[in-house]
C-alpha atoms as a PDB file:
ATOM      1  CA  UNK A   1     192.563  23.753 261.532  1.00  0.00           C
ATOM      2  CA  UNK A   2     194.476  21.246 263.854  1.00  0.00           C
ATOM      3  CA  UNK A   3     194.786  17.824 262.886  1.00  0.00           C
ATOM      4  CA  UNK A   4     197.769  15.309 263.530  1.00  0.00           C
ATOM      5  CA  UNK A   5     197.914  14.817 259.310  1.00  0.00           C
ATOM      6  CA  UNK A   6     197.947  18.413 258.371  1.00  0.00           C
ATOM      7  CA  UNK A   7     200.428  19.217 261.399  1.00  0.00           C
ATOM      8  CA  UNK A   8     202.701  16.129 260.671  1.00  0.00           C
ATOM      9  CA  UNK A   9     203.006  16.233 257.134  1.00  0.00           C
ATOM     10  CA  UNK A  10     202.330  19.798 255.855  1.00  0.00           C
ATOM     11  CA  UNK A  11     205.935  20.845 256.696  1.00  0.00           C
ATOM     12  CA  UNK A  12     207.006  17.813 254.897  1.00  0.00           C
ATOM     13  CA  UNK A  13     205.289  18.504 251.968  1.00  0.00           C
ATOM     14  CA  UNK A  14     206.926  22.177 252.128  1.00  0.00           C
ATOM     15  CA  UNK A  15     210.637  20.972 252.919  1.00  0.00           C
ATOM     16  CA  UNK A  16     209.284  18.437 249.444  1.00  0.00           C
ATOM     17  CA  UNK A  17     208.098  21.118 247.464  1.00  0.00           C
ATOM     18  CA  UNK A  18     211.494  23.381 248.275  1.00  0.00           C
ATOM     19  CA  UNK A  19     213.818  20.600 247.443  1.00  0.00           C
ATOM     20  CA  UNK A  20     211.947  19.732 244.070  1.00  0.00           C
ATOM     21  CA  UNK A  21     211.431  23.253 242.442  1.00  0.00           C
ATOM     22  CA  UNK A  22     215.068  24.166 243.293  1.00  0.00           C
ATOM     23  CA  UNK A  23     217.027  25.383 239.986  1.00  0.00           C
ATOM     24  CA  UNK A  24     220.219  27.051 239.252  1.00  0.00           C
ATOM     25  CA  UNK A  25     220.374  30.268 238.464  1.00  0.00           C
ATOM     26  CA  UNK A  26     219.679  31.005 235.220  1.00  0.00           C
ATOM     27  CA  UNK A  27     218.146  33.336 232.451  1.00  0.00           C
ATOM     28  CA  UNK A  28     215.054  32.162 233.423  1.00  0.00           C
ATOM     29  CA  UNK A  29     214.700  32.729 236.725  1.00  0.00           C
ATOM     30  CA  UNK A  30     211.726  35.199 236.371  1.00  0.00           C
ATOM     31  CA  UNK A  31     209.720  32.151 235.818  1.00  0.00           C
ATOM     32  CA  UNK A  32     210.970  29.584 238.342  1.00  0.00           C
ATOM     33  CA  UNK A  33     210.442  33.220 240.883  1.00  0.00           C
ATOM     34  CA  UNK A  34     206.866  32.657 239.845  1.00  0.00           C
ATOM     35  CA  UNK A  35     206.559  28.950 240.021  1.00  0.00           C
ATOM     36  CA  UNK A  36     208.121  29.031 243.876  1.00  0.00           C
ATOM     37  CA  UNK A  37     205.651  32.489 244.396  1.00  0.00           C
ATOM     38  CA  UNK A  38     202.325  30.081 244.044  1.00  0.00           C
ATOM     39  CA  UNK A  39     203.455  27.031 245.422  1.00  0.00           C
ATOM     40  CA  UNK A  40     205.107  28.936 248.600  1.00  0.00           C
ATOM     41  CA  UNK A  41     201.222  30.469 248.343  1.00  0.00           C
ATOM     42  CA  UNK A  42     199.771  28.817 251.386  1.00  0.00           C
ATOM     43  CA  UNK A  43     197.195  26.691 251.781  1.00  0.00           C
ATOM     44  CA  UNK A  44     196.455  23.492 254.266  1.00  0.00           C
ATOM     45  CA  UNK A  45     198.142  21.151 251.272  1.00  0.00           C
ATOM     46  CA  UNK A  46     194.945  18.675 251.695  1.00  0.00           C
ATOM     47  CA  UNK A  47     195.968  16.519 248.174  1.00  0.00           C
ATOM     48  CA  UNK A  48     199.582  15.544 249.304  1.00  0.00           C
ATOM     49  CA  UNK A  49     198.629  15.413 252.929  1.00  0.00           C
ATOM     50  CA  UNK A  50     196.020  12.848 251.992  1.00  0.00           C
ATOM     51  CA  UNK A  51     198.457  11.128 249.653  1.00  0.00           C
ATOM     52  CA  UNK A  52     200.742  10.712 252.501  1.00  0.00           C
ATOM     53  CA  UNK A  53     198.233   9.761 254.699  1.00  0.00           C
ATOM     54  CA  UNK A  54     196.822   6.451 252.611  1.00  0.00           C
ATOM     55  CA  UNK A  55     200.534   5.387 251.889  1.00  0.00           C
ATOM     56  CA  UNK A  56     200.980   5.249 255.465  1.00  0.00           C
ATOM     57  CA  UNK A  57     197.637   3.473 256.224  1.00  0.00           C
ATOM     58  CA  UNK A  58     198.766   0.723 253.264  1.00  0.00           C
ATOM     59  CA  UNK A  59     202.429   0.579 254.809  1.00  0.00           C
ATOM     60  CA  UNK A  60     204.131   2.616 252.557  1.00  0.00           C
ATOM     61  CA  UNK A  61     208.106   4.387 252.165  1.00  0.00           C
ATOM     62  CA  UNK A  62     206.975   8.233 253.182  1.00  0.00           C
ATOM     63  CA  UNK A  63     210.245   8.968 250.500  1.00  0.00           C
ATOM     64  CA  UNK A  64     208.464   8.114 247.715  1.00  0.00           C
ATOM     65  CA  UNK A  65     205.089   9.366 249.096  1.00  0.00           C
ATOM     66  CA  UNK A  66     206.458  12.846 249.297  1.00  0.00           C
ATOM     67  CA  UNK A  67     208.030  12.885 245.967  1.00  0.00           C
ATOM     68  CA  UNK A  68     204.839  11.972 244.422  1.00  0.00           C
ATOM     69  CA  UNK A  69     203.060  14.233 246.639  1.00  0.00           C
ATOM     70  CA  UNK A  70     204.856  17.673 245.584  1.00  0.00           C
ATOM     71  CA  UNK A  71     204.413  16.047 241.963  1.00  0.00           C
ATOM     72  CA  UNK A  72     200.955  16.276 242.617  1.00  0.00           C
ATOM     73  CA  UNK A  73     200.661  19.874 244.592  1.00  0.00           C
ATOM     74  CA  UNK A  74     203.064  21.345 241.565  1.00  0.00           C
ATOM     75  CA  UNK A  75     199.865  20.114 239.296  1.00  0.00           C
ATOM     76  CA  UNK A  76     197.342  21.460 241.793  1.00  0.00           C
ATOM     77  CA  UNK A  77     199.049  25.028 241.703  1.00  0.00           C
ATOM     78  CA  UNK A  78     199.419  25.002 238.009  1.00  0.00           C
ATOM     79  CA  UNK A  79     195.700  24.948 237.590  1.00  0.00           C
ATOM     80  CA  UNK A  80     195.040  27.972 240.518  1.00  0.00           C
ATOM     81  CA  UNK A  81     197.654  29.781 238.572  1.00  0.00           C
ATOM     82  CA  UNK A  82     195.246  29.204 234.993  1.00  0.00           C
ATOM     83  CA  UNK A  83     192.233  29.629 237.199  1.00  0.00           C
ATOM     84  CA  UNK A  84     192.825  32.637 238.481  1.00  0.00           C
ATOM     85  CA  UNK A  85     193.763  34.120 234.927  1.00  0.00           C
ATOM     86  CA  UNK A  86     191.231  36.863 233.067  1.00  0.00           C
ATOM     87  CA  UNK A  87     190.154  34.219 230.805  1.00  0.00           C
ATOM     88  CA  UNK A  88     188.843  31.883 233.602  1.00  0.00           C
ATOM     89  CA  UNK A  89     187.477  33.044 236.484  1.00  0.00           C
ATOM     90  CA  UNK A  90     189.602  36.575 236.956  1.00  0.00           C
ATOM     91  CA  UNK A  91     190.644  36.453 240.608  1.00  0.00           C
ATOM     92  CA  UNK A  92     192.772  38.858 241.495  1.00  0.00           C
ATOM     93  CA  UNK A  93     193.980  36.950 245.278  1.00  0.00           C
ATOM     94  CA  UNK A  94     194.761  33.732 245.814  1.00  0.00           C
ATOM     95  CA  UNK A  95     195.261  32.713 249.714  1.00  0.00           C
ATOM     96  CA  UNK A  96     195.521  36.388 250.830  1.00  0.00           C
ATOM     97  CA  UNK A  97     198.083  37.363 247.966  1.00  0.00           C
ATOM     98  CA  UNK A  98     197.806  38.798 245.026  1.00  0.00           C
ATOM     99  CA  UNK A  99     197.278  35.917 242.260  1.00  0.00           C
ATOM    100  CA  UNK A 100     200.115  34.935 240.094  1.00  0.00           C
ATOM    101  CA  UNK A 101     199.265  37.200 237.331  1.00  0.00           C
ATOM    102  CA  UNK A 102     199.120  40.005 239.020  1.00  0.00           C
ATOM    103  CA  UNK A 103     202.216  39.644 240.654  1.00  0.00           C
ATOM    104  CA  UNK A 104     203.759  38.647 237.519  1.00  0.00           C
ATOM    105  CA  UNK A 105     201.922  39.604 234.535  1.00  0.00           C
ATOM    106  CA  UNK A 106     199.705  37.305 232.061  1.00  0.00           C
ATOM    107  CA  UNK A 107     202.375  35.765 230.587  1.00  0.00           C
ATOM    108  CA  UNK A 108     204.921  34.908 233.368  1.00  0.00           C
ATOM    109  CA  UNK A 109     201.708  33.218 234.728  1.00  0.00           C
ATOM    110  CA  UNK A 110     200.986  31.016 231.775  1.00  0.00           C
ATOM    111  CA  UNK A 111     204.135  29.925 231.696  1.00  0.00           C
ATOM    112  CA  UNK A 112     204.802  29.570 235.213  1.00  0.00           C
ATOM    113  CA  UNK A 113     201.403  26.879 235.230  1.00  0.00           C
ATOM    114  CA  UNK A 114     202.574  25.168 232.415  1.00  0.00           C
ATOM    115  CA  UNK A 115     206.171  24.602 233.749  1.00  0.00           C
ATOM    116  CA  UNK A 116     205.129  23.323 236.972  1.00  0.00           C
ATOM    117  CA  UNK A 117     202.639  20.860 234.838  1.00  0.00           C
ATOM    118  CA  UNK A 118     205.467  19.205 233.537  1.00  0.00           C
ATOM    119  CA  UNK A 119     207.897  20.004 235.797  1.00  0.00           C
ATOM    120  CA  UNK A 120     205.430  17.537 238.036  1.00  0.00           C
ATOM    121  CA  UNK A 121     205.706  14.748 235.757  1.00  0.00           C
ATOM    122  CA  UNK A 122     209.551  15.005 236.214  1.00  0.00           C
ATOM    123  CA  UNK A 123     209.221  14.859 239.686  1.00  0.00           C
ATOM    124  CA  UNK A 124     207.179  12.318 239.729  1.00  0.00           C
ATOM    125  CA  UNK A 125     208.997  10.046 236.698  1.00  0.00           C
ATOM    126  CA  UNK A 126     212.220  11.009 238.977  1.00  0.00           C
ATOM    127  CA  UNK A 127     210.837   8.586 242.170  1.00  0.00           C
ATOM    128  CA  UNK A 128     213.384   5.967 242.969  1.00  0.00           C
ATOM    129  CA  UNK A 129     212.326   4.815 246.233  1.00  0.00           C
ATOM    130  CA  UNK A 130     209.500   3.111 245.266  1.00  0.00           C
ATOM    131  CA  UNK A 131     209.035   0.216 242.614  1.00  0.00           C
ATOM    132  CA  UNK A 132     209.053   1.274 239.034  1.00  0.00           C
ATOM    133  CA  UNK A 133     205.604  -0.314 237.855  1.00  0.00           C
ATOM    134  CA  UNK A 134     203.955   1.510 241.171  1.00  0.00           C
ATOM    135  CA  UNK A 135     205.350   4.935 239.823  1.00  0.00           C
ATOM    136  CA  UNK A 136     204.306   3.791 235.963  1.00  0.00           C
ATOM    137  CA  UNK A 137     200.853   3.436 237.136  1.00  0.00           C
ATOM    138  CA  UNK A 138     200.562   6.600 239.428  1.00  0.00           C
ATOM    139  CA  UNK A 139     201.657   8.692 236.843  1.00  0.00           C
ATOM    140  CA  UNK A 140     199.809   7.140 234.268  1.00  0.00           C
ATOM    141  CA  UNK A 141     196.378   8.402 237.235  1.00  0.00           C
ATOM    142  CA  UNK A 142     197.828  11.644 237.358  1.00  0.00           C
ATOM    143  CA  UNK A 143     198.308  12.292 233.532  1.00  0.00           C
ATOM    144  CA  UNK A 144     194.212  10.640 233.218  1.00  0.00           C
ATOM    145  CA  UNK A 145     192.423  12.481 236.155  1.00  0.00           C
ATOM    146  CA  UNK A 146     194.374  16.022 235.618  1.00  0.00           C
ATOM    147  CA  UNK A 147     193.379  15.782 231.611  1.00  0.00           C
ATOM    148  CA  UNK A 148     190.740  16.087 229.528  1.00  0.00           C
ATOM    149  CA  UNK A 149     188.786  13.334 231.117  1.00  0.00           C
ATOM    150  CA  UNK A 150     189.680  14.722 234.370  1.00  0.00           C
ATOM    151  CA  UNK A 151     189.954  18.264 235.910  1.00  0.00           C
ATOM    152  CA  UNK A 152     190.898  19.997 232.323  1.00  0.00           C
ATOM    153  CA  UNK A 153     187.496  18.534 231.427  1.00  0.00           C
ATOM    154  CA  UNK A 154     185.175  19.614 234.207  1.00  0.00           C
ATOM    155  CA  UNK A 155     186.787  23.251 234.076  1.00  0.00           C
ATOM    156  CA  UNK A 156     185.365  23.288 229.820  1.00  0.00           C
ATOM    157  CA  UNK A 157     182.151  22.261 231.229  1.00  0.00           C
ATOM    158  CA  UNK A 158     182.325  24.527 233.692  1.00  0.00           C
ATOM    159  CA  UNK A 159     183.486  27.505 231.420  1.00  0.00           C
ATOM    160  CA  UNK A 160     180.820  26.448 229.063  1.00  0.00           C
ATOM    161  CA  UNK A 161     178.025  26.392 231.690  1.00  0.00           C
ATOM    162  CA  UNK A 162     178.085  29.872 232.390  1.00  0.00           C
ATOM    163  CA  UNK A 163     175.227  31.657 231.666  1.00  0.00           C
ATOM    164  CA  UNK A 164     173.387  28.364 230.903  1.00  0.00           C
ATOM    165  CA  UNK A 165     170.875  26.364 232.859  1.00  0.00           C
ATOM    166  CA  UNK A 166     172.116  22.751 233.911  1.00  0.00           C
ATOM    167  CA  UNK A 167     170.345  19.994 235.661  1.00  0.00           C
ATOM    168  CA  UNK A 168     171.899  18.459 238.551  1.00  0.00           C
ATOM    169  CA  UNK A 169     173.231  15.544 236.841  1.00  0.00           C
ATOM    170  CA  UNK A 170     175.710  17.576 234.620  1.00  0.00           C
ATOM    171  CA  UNK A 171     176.806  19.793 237.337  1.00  0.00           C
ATOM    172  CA  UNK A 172     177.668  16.583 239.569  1.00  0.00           C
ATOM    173  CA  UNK A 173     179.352  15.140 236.724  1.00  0.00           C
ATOM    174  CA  UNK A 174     181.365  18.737 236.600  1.00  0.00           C
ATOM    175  CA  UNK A 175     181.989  18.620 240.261  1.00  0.00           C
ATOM    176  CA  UNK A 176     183.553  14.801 239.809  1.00  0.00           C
ATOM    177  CA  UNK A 177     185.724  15.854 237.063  1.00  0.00           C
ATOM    178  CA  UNK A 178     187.073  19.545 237.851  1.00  0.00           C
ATOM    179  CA  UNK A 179     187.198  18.704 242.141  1.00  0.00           C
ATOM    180  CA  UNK A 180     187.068  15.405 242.584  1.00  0.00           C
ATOM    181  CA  UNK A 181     189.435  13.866 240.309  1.00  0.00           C
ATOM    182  CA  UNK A 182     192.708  15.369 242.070  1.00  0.00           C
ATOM    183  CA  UNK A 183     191.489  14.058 245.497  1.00  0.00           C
ATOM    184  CA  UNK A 184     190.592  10.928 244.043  1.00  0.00           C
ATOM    185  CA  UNK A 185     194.570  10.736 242.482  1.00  0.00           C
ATOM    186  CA  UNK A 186     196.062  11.928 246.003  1.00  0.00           C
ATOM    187  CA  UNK A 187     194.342   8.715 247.940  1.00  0.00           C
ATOM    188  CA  UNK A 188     194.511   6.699 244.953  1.00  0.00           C
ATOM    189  CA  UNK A 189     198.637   6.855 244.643  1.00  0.00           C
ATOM    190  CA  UNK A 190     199.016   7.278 248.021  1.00  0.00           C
ATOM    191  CA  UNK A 191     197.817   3.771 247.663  1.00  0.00           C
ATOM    192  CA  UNK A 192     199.428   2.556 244.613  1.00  0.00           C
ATOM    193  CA  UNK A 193     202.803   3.739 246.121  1.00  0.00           C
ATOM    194  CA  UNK A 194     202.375   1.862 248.975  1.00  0.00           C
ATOM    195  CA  UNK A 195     201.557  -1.633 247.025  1.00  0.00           C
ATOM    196  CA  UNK A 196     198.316  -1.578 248.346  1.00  0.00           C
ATOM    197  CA  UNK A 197     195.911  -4.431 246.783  1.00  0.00           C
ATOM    198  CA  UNK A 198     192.549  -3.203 243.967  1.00  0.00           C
ATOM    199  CA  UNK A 199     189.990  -3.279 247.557  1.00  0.00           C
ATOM    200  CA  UNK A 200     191.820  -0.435 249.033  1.00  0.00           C
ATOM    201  CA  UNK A 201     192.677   1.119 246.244  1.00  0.00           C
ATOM    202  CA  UNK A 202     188.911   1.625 245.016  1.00  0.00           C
ATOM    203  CA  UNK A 203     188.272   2.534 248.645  1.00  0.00           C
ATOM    204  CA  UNK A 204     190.234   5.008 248.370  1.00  0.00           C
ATOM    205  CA  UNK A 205     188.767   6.106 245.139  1.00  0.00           C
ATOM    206  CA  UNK A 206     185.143   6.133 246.669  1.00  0.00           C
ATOM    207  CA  UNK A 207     187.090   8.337 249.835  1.00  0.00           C
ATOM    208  CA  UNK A 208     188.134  10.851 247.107  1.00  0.00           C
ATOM    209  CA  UNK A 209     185.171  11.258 245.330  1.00  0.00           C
ATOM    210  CA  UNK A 210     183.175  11.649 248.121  1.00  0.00           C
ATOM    211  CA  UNK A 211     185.300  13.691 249.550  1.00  0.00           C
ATOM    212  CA  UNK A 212     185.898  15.980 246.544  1.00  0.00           C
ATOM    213  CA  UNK A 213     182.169  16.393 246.229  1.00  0.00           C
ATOM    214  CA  UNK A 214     181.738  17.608 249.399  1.00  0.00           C
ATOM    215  CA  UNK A 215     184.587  19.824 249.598  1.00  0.00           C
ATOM    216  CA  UNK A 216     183.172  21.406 246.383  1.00  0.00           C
ATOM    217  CA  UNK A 217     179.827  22.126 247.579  1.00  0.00           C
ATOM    218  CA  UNK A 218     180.954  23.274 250.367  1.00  0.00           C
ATOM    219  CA  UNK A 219     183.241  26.274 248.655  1.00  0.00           C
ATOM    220  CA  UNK A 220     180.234  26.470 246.644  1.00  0.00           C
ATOM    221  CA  UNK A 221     178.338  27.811 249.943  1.00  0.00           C
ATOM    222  CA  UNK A 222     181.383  29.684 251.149  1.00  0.00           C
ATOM    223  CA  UNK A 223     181.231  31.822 248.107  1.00  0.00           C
ATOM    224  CA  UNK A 224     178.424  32.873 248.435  1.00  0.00           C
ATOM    225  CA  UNK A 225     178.072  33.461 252.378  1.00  0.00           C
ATOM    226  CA  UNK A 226     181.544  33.907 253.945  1.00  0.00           C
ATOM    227  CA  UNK A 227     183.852  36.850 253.449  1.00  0.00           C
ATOM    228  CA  UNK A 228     187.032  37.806 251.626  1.00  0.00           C
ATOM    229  CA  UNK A 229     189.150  38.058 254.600  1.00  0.00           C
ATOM    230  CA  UNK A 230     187.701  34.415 256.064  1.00  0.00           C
ATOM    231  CA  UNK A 231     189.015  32.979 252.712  1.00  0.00           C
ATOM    232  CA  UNK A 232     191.980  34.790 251.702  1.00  0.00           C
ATOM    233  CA  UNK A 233     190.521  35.305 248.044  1.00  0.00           C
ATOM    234  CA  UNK A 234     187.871  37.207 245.868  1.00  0.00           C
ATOM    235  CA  UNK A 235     183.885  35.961 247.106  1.00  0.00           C
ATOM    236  CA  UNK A 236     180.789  35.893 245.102  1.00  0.00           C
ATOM    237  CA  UNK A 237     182.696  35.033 242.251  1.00  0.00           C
ATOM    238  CA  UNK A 238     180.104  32.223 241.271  1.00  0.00           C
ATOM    239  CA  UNK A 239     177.468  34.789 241.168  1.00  0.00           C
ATOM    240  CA  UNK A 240     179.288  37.503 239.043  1.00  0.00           C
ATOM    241  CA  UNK A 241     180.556  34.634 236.206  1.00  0.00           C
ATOM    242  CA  UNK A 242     176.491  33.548 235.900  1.00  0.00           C
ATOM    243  CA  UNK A 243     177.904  29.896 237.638  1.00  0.00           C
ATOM    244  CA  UNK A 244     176.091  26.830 238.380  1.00  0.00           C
ATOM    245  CA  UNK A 245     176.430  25.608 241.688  1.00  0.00           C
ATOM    246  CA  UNK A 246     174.632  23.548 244.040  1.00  0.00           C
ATOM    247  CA  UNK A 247     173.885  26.155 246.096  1.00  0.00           C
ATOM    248  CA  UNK A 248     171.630  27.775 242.726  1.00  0.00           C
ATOM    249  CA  UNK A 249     170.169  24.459 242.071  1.00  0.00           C
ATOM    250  CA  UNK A 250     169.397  23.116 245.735  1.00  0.00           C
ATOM    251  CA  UNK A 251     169.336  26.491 247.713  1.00  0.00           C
ATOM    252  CA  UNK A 252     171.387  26.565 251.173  1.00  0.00           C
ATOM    253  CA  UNK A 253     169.652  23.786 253.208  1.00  0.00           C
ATOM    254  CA  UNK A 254     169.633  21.316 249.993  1.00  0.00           C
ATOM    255  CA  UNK A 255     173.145  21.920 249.719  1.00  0.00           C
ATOM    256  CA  UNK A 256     174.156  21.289 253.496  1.00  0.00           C
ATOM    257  CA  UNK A 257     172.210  18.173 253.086  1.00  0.00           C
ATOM    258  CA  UNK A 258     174.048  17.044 250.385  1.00  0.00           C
ATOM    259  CA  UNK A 259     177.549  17.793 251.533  1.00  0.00           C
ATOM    260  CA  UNK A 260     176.728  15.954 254.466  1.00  0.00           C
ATOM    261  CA  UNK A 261     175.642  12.932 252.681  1.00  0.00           C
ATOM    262  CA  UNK A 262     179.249  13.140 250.276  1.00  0.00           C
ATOM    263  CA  UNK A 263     180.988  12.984 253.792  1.00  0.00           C
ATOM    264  CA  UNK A 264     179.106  10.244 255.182  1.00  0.00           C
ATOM    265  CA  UNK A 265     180.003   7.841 251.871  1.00  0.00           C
ATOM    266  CA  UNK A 266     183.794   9.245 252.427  1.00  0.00           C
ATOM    267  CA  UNK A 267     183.672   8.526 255.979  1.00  0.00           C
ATOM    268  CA  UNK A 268     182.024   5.014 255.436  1.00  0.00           C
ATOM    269  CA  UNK A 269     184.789   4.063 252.812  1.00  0.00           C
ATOM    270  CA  UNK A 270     187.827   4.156 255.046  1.00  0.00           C
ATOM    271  CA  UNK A 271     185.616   0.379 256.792  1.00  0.00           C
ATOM    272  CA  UNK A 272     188.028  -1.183 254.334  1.00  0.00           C
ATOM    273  CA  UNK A 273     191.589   0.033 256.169  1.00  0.00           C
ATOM    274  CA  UNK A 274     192.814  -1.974 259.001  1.00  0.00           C
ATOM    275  CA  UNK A 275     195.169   0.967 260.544  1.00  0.00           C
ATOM    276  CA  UNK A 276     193.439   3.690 262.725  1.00  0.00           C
ATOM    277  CA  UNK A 277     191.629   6.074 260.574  1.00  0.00           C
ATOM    278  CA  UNK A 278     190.499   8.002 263.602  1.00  0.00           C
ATOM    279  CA  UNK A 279     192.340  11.345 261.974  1.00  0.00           C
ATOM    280  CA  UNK A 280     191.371  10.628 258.546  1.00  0.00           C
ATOM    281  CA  UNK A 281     187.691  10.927 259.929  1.00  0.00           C
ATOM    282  CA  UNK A 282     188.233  14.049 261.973  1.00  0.00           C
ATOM    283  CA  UNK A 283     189.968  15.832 259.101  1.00  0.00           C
ATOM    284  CA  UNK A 284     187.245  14.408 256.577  1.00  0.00           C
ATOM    285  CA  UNK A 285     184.598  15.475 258.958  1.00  0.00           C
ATOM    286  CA  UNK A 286     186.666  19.570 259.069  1.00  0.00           C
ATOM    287  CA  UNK A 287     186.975  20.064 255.412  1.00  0.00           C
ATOM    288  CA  UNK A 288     183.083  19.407 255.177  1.00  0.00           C
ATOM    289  CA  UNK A 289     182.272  21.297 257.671  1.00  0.00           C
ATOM    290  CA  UNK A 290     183.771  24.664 257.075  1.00  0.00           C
ATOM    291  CA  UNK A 291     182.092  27.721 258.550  1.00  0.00           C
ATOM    292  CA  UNK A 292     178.520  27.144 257.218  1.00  0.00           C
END
């Protein structure tokens, strides 16, 4: 994928992520080895490439934008490392490598999630170049949507779904907590950090959400028809763990549809900005449209 955010900011956000999970050597290093393994892991770093991206729409300092954005990736890889455990959803790769547990063992990988959990909230606590009620209130989002009424939350409902029949309504509400809440903090503090006034702020909030939704559905689709090698991890994962997904519920076309319609509400959100959104839209319109 080649977009002017992702190419602009994603070595950024690695130089960030470098910088911030450097430690002395110590007796410990085993650990902080496995931390730097799954953030080095890959990936397009969409959540603090779209945090950057709305502090720089609201006029924000891209210091204190990165610093909260490798807070929030170090949070994002914590819950792949968990993820990818036996207990959850036993994936083996993760981005073409082998997962953190294998590489590591069980409990290097527990520990290595939960350290980069907090080790986030230092990061982010740490932020100096931006005012101190702005950094208050982000973390304060980050704590909320990564938590039990956020991400935590949808992946119990999620673990306690298998095997089950939902309806629609409690797999959205799933989707909106386990996916959606992260995107929703990236744009939300990328805003925050930049001062930004409540109208852009929940603008951003309806961008996330939308967006989240549709990026869920649309790994819901890729899981069930792309291949291993096309997404650098384990496929038909959904289908072996007895998952709900809106592929089951709506079948293929139903779940096109609705992706489409999440990214039309994302799209339509970003009226509300006065800077050019024109890459916003084209990476927006990408992640939603993803080899289906």
């Amino acid at each position: 994928m080649t977009n002017r955010i992702i190419d602009d900011y994603k070595p950024l956000v690695e130089k960030a992520l470098a910088k911030y999970l450097s430690f002395e050597p110590s007796l410990y290093d085993t650990v902080v080895e496995a931390m730097n393994y799954s953030v080095a892991g890959g990936g397009k770093r969409i959540r603090p490439c779209l945090l950057l991206e709305f502090s720089r729409l609201c006029g924000g300092n891209r210091a204190a934008a990165l610093q909260m954005a490798a807070a929030l990736e170090m949070i994002h890889t914590y819950s792949l490392i968990h993820d990818d455990l036996p207990a959850m959803d036993n994936d083996d790769m993760r981005r073409g490598k082998p997962s953190c547990h294998i590489k590591f063992g069980e409990d290097i990988a527990i520990l290595a999630g939960d350290a980069l959990l907090t080790h986030a909230f230092y990061t982010a606590a740490s932020c100096s170049a931006a005012p101190a009620d702005a950094v208050q209130k982000s973390i304060k989002i980050m704590a909320e949507y990564a938590g039990a009424t956020g991400m935590v939350g949808g992946q119990v409902i999620d673990l306690q779904s298998e095997n089950k029949t939902i309806n629609l309504e409690i797999l959205t509400t799933l989707c909106e907590l386990k996916t959606s809440r992260l995107i929703e903090t990236a744009c939300v503090v990328g805003c925050l950090i930049a001062g930004a006034d409540e109208a852009h702020q929940k603008a951003a909030f309806r961008y996330g959400h939308n967006l989240g939704m549709a990026f869920q559905i649309v790994d819901d689709i890729l899981d069930a028809t792309a291949t291993a090698e096309t997404l650098g991890k384990p496929v038909g994962s959904d289908k072996e763990n007895h998952k709900n997904t809106f592929l089951t519920l709506l079948g293929l076309e139903g779940a096109k549809k609705a992706a489409h319609d999440y990214t039309n509400e994302a799209l339509s959100a970003l009226e509300v900005f006065r800077e050019d959104t024109t890459d916003l839209k084209e990476l927006t319109r990408a992640l939603c449209s993803r080899r289906f």
